[in-house]
PDB file of N, CA and C in Angstrom:
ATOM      1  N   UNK A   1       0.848  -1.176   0.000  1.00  0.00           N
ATOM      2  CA  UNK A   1       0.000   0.000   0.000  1.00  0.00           C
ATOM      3  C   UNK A   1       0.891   1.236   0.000  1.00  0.00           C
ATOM      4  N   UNK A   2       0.278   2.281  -0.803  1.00  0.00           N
ATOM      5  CA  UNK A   2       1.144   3.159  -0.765  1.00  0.00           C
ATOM      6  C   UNK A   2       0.202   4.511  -0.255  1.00  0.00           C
ATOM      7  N   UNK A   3      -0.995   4.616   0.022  1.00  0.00           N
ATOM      8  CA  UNK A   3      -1.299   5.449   0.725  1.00  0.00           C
ATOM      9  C   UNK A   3      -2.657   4.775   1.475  1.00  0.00           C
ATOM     10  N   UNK A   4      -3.508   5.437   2.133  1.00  0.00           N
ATOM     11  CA  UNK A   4      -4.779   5.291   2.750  1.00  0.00           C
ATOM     12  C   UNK A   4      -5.641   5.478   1.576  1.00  0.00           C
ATOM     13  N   UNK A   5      -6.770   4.434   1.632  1.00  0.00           N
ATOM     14  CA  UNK A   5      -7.909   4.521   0.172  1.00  0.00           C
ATOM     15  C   UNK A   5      -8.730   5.749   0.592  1.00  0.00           C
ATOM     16  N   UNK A   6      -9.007   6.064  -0.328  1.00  0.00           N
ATOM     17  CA  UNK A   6      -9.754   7.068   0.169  1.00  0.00           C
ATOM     18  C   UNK A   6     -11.445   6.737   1.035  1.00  0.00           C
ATOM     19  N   UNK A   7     -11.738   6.130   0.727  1.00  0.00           N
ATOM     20  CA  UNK A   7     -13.031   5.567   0.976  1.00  0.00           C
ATOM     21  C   UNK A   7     -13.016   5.045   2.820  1.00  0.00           C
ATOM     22  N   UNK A   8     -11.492   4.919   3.094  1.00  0.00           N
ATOM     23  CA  UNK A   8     -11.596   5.025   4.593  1.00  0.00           C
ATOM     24  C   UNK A   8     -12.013   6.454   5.211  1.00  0.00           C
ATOM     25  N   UNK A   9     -11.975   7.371   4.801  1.00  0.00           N
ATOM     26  CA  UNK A   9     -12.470   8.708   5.170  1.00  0.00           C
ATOM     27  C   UNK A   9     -14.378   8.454   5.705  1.00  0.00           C
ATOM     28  N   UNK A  10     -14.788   7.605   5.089  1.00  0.00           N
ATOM     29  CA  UNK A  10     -16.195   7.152   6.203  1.00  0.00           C
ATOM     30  C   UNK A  10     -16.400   7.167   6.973  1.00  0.00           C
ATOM     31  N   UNK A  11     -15.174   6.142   7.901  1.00  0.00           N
ATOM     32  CA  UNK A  11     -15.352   6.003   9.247  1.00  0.00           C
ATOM     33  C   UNK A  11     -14.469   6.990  10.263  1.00  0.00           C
ATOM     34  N   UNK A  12     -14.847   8.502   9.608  1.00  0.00           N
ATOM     35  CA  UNK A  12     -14.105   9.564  10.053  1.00  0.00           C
ATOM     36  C   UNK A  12     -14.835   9.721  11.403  1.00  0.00           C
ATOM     37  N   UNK A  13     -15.906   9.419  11.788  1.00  0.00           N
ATOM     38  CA  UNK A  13     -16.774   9.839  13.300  1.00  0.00           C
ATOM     39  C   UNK A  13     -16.668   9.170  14.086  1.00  0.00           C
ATOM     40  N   UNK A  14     -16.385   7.642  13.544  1.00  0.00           N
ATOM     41  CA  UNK A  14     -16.583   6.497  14.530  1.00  0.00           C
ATOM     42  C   UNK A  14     -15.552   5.615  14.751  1.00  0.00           C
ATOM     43  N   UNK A  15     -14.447   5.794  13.828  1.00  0.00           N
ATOM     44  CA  UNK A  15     -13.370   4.814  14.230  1.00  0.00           C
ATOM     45  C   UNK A  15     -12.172   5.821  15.250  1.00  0.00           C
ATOM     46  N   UNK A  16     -11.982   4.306  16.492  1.00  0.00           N
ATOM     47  CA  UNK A  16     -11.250   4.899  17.955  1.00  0.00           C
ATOM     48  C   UNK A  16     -10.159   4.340  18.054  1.00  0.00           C
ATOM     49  N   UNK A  17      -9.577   3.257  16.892  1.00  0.00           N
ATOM     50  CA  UNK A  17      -8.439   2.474  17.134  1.00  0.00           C
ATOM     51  C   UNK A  17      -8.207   2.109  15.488  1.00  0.00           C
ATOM     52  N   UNK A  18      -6.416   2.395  15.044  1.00  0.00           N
ATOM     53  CA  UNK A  18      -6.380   2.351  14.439  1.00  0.00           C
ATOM     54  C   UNK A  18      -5.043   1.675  13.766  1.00  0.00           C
ATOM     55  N   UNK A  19      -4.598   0.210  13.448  1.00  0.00           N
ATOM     56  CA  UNK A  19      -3.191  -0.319  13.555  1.00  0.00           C
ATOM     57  C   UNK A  19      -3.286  -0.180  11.884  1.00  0.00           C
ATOM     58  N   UNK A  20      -1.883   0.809  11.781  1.00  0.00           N
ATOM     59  CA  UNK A  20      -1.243   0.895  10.186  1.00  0.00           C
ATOM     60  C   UNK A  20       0.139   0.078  10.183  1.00  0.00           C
ATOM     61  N   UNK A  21       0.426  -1.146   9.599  1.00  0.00           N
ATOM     62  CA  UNK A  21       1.107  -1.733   9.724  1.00  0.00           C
ATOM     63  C   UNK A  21       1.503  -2.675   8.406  1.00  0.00           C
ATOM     64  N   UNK A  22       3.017  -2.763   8.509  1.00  0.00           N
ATOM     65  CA  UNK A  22       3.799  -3.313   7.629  1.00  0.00           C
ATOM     66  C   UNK A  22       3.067  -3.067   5.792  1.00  0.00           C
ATOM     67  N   UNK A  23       3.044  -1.772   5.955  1.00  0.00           N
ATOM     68  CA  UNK A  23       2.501  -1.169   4.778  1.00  0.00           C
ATOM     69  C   UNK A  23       4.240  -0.519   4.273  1.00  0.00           C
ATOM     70  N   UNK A  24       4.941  -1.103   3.782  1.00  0.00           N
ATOM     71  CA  UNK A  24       6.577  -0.827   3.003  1.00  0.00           C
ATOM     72  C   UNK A  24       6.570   0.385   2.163  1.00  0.00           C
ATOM     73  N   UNK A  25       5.556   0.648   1.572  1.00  0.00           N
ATOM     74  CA  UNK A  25       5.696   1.795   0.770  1.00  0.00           C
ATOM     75  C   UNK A  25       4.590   2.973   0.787  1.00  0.00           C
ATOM     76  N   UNK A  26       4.555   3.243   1.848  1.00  0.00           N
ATOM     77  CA  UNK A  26       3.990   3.949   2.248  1.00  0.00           C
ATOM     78  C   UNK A  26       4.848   5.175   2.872  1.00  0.00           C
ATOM     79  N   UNK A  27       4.550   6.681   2.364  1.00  0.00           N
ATOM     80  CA  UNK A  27       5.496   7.376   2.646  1.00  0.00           C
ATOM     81  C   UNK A  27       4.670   8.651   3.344  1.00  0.00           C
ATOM     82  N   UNK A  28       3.756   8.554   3.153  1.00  0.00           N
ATOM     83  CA  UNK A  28       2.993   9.505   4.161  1.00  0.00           C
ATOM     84  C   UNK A  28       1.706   9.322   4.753  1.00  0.00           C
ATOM     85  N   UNK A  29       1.213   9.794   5.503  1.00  0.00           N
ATOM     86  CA  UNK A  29      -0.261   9.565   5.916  1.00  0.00           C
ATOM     87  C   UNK A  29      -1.005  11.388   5.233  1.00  0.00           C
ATOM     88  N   UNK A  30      -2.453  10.944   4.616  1.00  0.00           N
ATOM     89  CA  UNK A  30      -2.831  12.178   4.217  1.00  0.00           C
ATOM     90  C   UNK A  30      -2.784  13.158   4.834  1.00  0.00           C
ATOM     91  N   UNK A  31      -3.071  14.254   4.585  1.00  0.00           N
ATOM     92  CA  UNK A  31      -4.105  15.685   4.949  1.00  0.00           C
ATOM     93  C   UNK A  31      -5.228  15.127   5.964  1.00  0.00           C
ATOM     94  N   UNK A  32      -5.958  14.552   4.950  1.00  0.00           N
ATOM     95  CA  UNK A  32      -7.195  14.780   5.860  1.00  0.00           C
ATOM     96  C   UNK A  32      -7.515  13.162   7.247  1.00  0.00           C
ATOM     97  N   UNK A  33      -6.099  13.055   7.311  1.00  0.00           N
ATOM     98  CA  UNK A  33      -5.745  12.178   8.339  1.00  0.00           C
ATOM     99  C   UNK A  33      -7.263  13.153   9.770  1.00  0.00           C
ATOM    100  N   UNK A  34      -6.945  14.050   9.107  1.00  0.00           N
ATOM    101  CA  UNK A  34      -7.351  14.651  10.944  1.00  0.00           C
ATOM    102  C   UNK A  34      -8.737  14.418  10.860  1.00  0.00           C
ATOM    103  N   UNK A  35      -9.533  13.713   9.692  1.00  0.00           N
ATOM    104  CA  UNK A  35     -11.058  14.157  10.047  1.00  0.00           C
ATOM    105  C   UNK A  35     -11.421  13.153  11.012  1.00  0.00           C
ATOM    106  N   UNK A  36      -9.831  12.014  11.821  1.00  0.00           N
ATOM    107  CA  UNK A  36     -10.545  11.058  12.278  1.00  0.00           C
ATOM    108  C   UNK A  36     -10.610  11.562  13.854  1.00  0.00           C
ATOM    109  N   UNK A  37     -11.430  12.593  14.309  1.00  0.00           N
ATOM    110  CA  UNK A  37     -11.449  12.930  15.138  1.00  0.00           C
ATOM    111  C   UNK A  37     -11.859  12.331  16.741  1.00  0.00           C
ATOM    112  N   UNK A  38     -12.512  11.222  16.303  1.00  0.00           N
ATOM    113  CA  UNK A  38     -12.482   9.328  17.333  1.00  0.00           C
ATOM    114  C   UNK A  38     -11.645   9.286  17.844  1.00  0.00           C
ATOM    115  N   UNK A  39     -10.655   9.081  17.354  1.00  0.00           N
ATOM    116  CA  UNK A  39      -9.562   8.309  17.057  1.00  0.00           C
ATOM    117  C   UNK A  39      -8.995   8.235  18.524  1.00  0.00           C
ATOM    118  N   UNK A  40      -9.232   7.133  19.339  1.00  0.00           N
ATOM    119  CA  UNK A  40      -8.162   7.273  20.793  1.00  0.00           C
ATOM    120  C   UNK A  40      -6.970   6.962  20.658  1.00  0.00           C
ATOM    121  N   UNK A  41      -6.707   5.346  19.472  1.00  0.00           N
ATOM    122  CA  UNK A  41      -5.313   4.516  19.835  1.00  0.00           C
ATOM    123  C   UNK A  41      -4.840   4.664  18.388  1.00  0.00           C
ATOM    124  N   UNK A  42      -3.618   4.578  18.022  1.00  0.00           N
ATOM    125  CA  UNK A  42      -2.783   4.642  17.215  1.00  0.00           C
ATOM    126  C   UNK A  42      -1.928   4.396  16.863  1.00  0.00           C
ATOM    127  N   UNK A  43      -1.560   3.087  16.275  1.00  0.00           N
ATOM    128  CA  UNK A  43      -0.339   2.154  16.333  1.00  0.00           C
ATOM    129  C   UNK A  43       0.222   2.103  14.468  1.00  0.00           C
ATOM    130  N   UNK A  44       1.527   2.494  14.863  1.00  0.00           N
ATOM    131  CA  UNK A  44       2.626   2.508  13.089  1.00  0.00           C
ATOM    132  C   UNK A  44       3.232   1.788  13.260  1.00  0.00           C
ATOM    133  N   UNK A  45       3.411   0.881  12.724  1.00  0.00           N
ATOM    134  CA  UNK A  45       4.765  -0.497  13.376  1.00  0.00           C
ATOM    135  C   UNK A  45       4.928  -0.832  11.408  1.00  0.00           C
ATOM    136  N   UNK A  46       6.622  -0.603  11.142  1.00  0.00           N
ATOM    137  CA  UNK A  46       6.482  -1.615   9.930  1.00  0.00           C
ATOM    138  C   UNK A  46       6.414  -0.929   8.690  1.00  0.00           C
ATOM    139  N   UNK A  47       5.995   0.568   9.080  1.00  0.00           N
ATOM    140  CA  UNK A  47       6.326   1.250   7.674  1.00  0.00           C
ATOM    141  C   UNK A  47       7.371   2.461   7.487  1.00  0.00           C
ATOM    142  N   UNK A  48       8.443   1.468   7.037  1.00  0.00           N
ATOM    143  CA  UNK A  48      10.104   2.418   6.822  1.00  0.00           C
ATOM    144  C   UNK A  48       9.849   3.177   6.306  1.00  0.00           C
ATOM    145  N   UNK A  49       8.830   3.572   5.482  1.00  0.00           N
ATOM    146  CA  UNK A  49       9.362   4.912   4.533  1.00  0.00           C
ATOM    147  C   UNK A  49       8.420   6.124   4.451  1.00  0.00           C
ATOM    148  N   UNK A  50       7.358   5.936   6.028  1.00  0.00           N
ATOM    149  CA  UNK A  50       6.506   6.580   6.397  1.00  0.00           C
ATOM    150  C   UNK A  50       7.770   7.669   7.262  1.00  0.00           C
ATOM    151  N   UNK A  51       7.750   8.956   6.606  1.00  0.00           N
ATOM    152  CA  UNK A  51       8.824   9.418   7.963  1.00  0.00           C
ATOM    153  C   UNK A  51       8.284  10.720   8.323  1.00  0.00           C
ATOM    154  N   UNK A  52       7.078  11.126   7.912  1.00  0.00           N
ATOM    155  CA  UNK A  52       6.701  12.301   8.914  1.00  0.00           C
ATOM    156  C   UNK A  52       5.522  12.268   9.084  1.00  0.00           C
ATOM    157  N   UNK A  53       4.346  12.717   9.547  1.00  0.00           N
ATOM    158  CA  UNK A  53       2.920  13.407  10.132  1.00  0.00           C
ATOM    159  C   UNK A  53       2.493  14.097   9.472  1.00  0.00           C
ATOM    160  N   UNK A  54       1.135  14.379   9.144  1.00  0.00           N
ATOM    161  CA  UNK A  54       0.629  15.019   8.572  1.00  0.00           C
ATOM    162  C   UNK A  54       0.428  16.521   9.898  1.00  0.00           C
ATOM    163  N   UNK A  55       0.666  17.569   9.427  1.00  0.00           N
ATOM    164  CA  UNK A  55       0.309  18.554  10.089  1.00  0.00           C
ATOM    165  C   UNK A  55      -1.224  18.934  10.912  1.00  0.00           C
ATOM    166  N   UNK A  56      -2.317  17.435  10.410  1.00  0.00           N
ATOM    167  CA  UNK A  56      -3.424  17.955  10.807  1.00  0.00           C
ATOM    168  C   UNK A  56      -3.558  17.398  12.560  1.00  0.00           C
ATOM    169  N   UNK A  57      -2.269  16.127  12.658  1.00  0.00           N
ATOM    170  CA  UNK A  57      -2.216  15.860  13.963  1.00  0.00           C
ATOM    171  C   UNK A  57      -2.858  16.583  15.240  1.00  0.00           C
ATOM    172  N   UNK A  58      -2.236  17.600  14.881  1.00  0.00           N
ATOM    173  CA  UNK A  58      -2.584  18.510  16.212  1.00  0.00           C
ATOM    174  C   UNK A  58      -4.138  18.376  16.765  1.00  0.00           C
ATOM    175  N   UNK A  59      -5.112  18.292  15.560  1.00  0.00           N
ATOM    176  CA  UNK A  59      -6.662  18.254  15.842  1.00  0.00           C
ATOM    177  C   UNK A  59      -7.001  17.030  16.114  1.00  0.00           C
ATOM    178  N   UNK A  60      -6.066  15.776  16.121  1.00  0.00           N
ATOM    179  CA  UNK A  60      -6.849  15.163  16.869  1.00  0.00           C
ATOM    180  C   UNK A  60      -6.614  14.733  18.380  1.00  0.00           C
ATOM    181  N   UNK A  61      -7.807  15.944  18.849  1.00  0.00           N
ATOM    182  CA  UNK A  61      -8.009  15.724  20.317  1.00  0.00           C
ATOM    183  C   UNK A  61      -8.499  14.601  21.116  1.00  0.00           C
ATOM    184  N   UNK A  62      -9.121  14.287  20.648  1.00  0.00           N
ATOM    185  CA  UNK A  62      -9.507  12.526  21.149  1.00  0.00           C
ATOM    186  C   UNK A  62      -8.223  11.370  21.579  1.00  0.00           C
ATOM    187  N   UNK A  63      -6.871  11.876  20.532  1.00  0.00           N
ATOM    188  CA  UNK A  63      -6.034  10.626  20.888  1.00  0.00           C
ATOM    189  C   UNK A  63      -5.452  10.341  22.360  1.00  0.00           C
ATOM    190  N   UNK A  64      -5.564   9.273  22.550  1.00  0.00           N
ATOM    191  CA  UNK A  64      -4.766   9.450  24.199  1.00  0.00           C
ATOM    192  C   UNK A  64      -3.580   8.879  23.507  1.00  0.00           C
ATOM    193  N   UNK A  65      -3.229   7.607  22.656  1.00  0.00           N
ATOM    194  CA  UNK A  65      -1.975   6.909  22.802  1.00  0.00           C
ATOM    195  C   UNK A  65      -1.864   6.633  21.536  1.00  0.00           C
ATOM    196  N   UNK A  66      -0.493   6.977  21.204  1.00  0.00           N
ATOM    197  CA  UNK A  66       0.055   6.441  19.660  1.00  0.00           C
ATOM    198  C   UNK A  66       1.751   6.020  19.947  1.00  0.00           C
ATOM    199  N   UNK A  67       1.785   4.733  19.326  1.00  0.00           N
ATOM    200  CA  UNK A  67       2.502   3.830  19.522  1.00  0.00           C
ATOM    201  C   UNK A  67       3.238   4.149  18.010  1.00  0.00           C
ATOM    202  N   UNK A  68       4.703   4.384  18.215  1.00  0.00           N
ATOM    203  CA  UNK A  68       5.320   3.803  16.472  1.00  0.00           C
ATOM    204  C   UNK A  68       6.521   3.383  16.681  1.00  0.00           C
ATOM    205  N   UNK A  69       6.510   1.892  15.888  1.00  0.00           N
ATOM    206  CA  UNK A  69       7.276   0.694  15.990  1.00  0.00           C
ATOM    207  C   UNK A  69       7.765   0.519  14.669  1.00  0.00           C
ATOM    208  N   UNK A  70       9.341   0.508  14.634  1.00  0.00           N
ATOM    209  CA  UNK A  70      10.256   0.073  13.219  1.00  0.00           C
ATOM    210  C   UNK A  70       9.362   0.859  12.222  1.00  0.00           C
ATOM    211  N   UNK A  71       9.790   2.674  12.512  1.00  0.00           N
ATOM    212  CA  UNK A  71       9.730   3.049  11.564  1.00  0.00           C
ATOM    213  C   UNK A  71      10.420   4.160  11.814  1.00  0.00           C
ATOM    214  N   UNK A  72      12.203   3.765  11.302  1.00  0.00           N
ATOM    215  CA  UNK A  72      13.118   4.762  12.003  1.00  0.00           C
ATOM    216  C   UNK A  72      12.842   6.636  11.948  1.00  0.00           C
ATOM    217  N   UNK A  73      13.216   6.628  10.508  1.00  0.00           N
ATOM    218  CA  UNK A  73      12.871   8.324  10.177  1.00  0.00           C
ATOM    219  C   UNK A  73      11.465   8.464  11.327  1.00  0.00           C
ATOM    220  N   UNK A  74      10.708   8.271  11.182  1.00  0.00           N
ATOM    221  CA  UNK A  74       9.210   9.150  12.097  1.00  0.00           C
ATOM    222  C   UNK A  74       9.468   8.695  13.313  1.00  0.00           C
ATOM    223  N   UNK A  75      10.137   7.674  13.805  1.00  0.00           N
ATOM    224  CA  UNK A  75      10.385   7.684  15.381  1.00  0.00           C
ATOM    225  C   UNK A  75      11.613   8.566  15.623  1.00  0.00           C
ATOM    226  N   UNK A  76      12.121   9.015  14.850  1.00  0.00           N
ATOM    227  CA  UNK A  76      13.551  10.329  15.265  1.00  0.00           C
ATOM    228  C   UNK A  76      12.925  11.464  15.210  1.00  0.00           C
ATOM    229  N   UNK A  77      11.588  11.824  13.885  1.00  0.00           N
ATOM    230  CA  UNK A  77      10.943  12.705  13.716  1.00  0.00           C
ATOM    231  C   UNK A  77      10.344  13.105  15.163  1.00  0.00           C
ATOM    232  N   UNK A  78       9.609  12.166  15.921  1.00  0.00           N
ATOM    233  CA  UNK A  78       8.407  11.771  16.669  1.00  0.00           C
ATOM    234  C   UNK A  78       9.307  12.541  17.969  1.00  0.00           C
ATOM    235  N   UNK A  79      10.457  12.611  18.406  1.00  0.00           N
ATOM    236  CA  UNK A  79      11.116  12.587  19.681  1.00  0.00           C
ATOM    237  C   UNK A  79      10.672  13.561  20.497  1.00  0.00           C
ATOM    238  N   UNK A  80      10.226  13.099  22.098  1.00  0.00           N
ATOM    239  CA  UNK A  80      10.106  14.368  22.737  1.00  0.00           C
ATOM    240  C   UNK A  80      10.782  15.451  22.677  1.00  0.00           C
ATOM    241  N   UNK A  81      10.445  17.043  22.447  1.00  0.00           N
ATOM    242  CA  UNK A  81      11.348  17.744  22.498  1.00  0.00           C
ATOM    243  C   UNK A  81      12.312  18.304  21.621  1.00  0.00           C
ATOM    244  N   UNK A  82      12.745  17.244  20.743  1.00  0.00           N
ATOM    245  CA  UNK A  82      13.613  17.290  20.070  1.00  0.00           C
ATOM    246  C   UNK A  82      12.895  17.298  18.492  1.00  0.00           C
ATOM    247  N   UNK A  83      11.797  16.193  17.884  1.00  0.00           N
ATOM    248  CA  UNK A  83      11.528  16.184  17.036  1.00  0.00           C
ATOM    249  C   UNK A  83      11.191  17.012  16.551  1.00  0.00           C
ATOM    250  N   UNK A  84      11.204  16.774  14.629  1.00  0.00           N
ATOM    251  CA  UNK A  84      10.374  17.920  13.861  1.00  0.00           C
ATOM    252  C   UNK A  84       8.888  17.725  14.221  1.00  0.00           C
ATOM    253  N   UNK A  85       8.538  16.557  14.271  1.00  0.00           N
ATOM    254  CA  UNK A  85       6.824  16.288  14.432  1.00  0.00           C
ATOM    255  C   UNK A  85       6.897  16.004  16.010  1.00  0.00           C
ATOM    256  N   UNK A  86       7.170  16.094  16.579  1.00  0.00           N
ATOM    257  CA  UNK A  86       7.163  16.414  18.058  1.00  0.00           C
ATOM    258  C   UNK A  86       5.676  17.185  18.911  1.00  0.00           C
ATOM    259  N   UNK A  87       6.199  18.643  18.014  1.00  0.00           N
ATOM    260  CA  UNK A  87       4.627  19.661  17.916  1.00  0.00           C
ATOM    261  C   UNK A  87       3.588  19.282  17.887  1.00  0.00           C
ATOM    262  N   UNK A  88       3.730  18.143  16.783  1.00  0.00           N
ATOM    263  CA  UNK A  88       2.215  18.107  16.017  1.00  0.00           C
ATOM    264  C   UNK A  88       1.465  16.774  16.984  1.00  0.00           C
ATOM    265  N   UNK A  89       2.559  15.994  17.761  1.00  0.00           N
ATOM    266  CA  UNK A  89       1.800  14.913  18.832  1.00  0.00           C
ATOM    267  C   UNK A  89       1.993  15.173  20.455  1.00  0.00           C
ATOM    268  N   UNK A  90       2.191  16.306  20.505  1.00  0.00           N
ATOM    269  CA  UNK A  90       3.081  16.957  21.893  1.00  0.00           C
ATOM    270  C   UNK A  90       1.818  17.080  22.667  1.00  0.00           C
ATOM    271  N   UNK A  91       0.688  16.539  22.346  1.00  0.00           N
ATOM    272  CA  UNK A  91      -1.102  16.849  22.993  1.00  0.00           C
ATOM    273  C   UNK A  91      -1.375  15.425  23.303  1.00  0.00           C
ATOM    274  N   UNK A  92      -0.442  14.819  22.793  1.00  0.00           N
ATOM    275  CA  UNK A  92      -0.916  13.049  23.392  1.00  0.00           C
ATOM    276  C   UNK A  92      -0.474  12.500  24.530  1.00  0.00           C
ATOM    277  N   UNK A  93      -1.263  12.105  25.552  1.00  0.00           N
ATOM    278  CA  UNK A  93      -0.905  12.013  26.736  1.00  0.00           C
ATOM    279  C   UNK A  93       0.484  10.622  26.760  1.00  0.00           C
ATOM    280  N   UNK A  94       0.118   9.410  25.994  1.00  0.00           N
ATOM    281  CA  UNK A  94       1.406   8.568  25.839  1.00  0.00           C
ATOM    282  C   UNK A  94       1.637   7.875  24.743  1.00  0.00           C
ATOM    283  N   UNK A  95       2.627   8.777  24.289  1.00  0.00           N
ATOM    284  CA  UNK A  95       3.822   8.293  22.955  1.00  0.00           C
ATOM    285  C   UNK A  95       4.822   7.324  23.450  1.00  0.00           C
ATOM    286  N   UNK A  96       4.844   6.168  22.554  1.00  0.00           N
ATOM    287  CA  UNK A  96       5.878   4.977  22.967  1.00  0.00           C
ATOM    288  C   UNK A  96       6.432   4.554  21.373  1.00  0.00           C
ATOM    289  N   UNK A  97       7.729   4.415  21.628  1.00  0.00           N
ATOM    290  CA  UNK A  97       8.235   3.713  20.428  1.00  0.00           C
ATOM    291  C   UNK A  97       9.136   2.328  21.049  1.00  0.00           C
ATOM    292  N   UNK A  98       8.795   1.294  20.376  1.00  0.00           N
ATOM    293  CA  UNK A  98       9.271   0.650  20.178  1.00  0.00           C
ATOM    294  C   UNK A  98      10.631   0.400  19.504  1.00  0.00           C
ATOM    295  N   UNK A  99      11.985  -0.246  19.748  1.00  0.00           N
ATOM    296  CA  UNK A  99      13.046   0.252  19.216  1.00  0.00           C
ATOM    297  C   UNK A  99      13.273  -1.428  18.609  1.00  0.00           C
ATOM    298  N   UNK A 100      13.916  -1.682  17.440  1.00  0.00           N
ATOM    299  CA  UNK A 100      14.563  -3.377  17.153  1.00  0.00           C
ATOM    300  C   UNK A 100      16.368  -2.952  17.250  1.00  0.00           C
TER     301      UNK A 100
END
């Protein structure tokens, strides 16, 4: 897969958990990532060549926890403090990465 179908944009009201995984060519998550405003859990494990956030992060207020696993660039991106996308998940109460 190389991006999100569009037709997942449906379950923009109601979906609260969401595992994107071992998707290889996948290099970004959309724009309108943010309409999933549900959204509590959030797990990236598996996609290397996903390496930044969409800027709409910030709006989603609902997330409590996003997890990203073996996906170097966006977990260096992701870093407390330090990251470029840092900002944009710095509202989530617990960020965990997984390291191999």
């Amino acid at each position: 897969m190389v991006a999100l179908p569009e037709w997942f944009q449906g379950a923009a009201n109601t979906l609260q958990f969401l595992l994107i995984g071992m998707c290889e060519n996948l290099e970004a998550l959309p724009e309108w990532f943010a309409i999933f405003t549900s959204l509590t859990k959030l797990i990236i494990g598996s996609c290397q060549k996903l390496s930044s956030l969409p800027e709409g992060m910030r709006s989603l207020t609902s997330l409590r926890e996003l997890v990203i696993d073996d996906c170097p660039e966006l977990e260096r991106r992701c870093q407390r403090n330090i990251g470029e996308d840092w900002p944009k998940i710095s509202h989530v109460p617990h960020v965990s990465f997984s390291y191999r």
